[in-house]
N, C-alpha and C. Protein backbone atom coordinates (compact mmCIF):
# COMPACT_ATOMS: atom_id res chain seq x y z
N UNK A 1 -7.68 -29.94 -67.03
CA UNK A 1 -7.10 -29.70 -68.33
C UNK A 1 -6.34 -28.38 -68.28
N UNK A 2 -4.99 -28.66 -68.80
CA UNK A 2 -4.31 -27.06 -69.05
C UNK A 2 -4.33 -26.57 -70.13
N UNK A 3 -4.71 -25.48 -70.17
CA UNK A 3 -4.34 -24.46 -71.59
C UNK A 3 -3.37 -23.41 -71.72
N UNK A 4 -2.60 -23.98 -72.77
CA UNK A 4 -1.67 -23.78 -73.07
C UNK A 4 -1.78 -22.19 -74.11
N UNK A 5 -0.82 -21.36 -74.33
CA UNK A 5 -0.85 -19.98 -75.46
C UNK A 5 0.22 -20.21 -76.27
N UNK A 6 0.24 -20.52 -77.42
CA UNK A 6 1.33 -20.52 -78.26
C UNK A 6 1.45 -19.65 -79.62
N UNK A 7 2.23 -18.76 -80.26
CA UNK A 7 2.03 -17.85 -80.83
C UNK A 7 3.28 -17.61 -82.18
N UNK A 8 3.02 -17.22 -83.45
CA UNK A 8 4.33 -17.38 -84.07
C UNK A 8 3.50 -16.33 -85.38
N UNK A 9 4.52 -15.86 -86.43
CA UNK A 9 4.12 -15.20 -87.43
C UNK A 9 2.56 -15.38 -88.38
N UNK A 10 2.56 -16.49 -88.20
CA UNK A 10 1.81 -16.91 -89.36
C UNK A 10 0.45 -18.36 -88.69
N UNK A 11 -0.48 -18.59 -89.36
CA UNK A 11 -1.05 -19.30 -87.95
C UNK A 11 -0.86 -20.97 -88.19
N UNK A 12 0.01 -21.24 -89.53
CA UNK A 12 0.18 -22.39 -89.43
C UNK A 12 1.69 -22.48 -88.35
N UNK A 13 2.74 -21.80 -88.45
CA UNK A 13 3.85 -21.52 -87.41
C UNK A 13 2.93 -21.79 -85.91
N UNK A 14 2.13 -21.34 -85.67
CA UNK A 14 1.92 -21.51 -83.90
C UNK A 14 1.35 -22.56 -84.05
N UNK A 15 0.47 -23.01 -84.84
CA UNK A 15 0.13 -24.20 -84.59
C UNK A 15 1.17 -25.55 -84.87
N UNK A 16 2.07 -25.09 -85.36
CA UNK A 16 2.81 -26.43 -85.37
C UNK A 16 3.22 -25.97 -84.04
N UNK A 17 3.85 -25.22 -83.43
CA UNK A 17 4.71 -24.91 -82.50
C UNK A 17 3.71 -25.64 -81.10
N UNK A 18 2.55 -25.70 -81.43
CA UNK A 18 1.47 -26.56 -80.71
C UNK A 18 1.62 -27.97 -80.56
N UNK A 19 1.52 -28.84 -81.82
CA UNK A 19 1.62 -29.55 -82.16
C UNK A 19 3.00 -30.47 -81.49
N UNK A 20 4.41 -29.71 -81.64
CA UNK A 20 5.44 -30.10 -81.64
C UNK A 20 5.58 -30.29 -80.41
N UNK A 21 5.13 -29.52 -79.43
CA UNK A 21 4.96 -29.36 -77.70
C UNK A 21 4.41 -30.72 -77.32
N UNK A 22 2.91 -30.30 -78.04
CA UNK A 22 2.19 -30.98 -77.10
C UNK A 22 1.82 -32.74 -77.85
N UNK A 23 2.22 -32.29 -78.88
CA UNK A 23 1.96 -34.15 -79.98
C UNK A 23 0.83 -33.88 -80.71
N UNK A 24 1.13 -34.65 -81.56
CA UNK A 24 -0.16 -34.87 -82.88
C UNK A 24 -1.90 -34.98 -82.51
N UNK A 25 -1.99 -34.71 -81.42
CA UNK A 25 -2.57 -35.45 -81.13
C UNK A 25 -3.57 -34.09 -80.11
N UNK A 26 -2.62 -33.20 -80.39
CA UNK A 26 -3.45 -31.79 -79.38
C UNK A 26 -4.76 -31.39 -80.19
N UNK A 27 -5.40 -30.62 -79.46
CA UNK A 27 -6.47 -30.19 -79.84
C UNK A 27 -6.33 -28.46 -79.59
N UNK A 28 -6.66 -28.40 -80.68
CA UNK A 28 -6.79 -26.59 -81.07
C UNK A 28 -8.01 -25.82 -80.61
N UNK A 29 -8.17 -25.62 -79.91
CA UNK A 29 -9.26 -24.98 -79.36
C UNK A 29 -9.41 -23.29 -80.12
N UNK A 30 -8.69 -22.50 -80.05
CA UNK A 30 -8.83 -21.15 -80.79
C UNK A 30 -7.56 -20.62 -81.66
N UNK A 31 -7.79 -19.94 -82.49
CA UNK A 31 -6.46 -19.31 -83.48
C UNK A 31 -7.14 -17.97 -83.40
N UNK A 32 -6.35 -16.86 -82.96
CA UNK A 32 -6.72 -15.74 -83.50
C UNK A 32 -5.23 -14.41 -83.64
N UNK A 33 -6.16 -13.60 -84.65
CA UNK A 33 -4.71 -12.87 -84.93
C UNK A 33 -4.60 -11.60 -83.60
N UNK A 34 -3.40 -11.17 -83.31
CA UNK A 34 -3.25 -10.00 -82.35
C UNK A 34 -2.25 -9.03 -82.92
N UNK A 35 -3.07 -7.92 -82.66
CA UNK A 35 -2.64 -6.64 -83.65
C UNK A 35 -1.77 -6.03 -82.66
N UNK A 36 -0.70 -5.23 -83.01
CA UNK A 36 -0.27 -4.27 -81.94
C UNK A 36 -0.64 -3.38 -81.71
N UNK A 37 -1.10 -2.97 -80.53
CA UNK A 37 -1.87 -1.48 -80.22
C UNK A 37 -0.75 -0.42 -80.29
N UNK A 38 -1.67 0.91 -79.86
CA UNK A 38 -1.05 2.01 -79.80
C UNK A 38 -0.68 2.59 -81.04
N UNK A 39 -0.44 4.37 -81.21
CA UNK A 39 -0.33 5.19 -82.48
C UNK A 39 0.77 4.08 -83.09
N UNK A 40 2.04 3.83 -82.75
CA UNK A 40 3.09 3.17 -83.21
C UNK A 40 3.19 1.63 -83.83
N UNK A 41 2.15 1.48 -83.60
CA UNK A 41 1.73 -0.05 -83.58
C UNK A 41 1.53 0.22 -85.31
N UNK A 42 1.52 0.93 -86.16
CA UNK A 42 1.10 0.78 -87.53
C UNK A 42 2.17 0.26 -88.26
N UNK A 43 3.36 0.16 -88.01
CA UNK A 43 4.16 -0.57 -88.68
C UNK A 43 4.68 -2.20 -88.43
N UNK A 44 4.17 -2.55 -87.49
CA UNK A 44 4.78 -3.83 -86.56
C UNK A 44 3.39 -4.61 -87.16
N UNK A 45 3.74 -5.85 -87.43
CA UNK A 45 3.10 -7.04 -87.75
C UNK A 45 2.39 -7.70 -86.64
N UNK A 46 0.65 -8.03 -87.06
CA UNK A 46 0.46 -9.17 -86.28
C UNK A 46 0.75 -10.26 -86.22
N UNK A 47 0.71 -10.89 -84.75
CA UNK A 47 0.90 -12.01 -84.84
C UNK A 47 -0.38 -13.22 -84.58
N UNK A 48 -0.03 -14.60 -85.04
CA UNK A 48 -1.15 -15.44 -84.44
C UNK A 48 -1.10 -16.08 -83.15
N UNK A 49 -2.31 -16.31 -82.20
CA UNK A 49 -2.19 -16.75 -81.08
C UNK A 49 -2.69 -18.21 -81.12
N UNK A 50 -2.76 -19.34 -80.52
CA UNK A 50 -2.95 -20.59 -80.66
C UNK A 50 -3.45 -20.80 -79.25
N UNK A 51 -4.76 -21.38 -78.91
CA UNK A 51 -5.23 -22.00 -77.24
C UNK A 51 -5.16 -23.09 -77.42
């Protein structure tokens, strides 16, 4: 089995972006959000990740 990383603003965005790849039919194994590190990182948006 391959696992795939797919990632977009918002966590319904990556998961379609999942979906659209791989078919209706994928299975979502994890959603989680990723923050940007570092002092500078306080203005930049997380994003969601999709397995």
């Amino acid at each position: 089995m391959t696992i795939n990383k797919y990632s977009g603003k918002t966590k319904e965005e990556a998961i379609d972006a999942a979906k659209q790849d791989l078919g209706p039919a994928a299975v979502i194994m994890n959603v989680r959000e990723v923050r940007p590190g570092g002092i500078f990182g306080i203005f930049k948006k997380s994003t969601f990740e999709v397995t």
